[in-house]
C-alpha atoms as a PDB file:
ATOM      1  CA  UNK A   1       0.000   0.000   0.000  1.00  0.00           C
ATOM      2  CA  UNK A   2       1.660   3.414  -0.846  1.00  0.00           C
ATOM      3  CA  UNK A   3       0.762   6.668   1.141  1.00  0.00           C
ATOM      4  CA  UNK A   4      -1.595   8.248  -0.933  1.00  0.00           C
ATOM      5  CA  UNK A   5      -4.150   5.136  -0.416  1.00  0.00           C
ATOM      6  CA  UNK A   6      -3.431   5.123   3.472  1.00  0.00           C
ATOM      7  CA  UNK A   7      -3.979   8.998   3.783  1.00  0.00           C
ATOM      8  CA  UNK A   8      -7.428   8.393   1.876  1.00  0.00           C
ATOM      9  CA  UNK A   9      -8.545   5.492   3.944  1.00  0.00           C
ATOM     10  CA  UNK A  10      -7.000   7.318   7.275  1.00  0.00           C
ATOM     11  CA  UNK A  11      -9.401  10.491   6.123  1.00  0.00           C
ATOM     12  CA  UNK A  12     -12.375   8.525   6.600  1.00  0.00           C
ATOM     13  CA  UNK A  13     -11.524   7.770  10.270  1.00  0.00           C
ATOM     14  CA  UNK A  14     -10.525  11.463  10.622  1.00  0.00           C
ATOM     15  CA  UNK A  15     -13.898  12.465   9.170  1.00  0.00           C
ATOM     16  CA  UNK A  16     -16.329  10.076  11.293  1.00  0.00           C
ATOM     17  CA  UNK A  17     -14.347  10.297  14.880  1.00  0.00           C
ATOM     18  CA  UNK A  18     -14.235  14.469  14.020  1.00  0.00           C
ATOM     19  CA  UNK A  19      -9.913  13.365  15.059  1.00  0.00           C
ATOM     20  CA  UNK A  20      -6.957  15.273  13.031  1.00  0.00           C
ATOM     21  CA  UNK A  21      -3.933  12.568  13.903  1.00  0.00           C
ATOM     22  CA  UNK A  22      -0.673  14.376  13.583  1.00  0.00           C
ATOM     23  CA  UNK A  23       2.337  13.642  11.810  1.00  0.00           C
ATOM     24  CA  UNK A  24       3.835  11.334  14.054  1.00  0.00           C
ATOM     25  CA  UNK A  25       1.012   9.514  14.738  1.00  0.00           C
ATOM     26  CA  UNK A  26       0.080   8.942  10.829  1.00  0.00           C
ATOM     27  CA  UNK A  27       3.773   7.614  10.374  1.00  0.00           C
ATOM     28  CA  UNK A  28       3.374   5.454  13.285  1.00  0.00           C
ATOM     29  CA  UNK A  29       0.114   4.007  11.624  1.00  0.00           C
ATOM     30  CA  UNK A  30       1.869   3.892   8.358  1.00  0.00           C
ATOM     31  CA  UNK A  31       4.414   1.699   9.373  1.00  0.00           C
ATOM     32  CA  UNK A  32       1.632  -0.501  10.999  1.00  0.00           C
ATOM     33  CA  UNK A  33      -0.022  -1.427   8.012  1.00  0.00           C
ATOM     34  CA  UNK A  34       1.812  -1.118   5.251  1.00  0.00           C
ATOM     35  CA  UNK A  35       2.459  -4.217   4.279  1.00  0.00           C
ATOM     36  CA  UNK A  36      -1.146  -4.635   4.156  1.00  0.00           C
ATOM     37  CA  UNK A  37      -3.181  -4.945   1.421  1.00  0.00           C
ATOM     38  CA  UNK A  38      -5.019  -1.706   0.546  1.00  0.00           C
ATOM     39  CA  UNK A  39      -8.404  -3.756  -0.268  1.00  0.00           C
ATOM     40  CA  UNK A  40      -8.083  -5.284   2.936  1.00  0.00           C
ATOM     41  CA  UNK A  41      -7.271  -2.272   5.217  1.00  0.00           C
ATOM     42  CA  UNK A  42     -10.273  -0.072   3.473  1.00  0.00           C
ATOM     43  CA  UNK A  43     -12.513  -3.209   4.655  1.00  0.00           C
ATOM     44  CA  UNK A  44     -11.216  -3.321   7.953  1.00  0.00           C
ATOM     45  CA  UNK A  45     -11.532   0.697   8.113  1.00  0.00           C
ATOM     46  CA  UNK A  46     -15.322   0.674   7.126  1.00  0.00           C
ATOM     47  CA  UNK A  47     -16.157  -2.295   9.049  1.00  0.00           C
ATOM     48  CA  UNK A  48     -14.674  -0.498  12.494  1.00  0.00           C
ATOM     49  CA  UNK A  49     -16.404   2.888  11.614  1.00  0.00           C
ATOM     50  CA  UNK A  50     -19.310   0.757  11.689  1.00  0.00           C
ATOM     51  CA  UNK A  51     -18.766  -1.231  14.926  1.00  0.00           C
ATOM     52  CA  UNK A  52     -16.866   1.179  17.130  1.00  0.00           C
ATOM     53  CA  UNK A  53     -17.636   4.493  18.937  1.00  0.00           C
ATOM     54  CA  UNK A  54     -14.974   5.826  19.826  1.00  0.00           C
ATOM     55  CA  UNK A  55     -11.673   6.198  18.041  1.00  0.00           C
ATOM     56  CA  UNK A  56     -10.112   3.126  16.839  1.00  0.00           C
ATOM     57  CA  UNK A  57      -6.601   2.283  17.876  1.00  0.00           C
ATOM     58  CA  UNK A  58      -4.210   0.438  15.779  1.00  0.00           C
ATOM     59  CA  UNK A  59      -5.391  -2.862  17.678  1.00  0.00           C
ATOM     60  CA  UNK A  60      -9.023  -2.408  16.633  1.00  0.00           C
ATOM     61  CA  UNK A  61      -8.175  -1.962  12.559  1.00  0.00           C
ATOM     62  CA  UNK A  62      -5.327  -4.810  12.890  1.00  0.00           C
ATOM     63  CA  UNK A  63      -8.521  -7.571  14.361  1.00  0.00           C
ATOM     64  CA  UNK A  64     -10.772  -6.561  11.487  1.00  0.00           C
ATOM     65  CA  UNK A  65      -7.682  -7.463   8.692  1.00  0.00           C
ATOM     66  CA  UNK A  66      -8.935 -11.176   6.950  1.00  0.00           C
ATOM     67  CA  UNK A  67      -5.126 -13.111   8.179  1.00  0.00           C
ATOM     68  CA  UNK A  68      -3.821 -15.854   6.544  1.00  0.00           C
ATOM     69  CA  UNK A  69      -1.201 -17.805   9.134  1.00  0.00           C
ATOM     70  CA  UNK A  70       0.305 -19.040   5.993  1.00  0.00           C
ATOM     71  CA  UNK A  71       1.030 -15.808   4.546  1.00  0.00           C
ATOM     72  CA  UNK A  72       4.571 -15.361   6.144  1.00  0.00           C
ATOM     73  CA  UNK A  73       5.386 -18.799   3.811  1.00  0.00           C
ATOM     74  CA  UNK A  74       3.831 -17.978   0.833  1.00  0.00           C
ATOM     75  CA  UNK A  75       5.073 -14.183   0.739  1.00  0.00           C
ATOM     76  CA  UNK A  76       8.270 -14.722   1.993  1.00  0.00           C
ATOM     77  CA  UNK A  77      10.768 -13.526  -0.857  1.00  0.00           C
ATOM     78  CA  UNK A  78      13.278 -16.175   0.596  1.00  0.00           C
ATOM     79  CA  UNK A  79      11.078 -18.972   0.287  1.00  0.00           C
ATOM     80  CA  UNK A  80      12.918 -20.610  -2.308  1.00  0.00           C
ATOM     81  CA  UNK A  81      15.788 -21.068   0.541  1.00  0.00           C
ATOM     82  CA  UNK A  82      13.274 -23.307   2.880  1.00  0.00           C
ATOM     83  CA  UNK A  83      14.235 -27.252   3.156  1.00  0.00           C
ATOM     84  CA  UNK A  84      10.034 -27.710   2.479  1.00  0.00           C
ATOM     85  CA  UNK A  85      10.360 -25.965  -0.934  1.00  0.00           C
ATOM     86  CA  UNK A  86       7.787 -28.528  -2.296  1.00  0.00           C
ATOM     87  CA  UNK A  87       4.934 -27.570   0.854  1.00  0.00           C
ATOM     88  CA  UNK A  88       5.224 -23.548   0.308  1.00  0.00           C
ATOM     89  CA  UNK A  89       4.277 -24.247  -3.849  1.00  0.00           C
ATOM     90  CA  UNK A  90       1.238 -26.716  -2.586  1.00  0.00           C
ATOM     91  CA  UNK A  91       0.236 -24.021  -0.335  1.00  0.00           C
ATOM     92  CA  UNK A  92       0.337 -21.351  -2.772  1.00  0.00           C
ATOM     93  CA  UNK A  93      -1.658 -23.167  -5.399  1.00  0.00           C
ATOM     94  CA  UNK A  94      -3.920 -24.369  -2.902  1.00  0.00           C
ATOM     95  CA  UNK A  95      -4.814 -20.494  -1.916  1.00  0.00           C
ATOM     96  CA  UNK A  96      -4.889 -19.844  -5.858  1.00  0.00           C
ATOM     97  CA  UNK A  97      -7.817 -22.771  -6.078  1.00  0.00           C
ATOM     98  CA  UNK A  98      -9.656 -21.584  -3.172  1.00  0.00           C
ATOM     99  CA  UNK A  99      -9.398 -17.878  -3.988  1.00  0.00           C
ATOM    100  CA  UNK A 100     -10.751 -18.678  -7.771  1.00  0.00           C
ATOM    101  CA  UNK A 101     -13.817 -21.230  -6.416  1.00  0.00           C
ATOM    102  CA  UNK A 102     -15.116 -17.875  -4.196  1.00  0.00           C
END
């Protein structure tokens, strides 16, 4: 996710909690989530607007992110260098198969 689509989705929580986060804090944030998929943080953004009152914390945005626990195999750029080569490709295609039956 680059900046400009975090400072959009991070304007929506400014605009319904009425909150201006400063510098600091928006870098802290940024750091947070940006390894995260842009889709998936604007979902988790809308879905706490809708469920919490009072200003989200990172904690709150971070439990409404779908997580896959296989994700640190499969998008691990040194995967290739894992003894269970053969498991990380059965995983991936696996999560290809059940992303294209949805």
């Amino acid at each position: 996710m680059n900046k400009q689509e975090f400072y959009k989705n991070m304007q929506k929580i400014e605009t319904a909690y009425n909150k201006k986060f400063s510098k600091e804090e928006l870098m802290l944030w940024f750091k947070e989530f940006m390894t995260t998929e842009t889709s998936e943080f604007g979902k988790a953004v809308d879905k706490t607007i809708k469920e919490i009152k009072f200003i989200p914390k990172i904690a709150d945005i971070r439990a409404r992110i779908k997580v896959n626990s296989n994700d640190y195999y499969t998008n691990d750029p040194y995967a290739c260098l894992y003894k269970n080569l053969e498991w990380c490709q059965k995983v991936k295609e696996w999560l290809t198969n059940e992303y294209n039956n949805i």
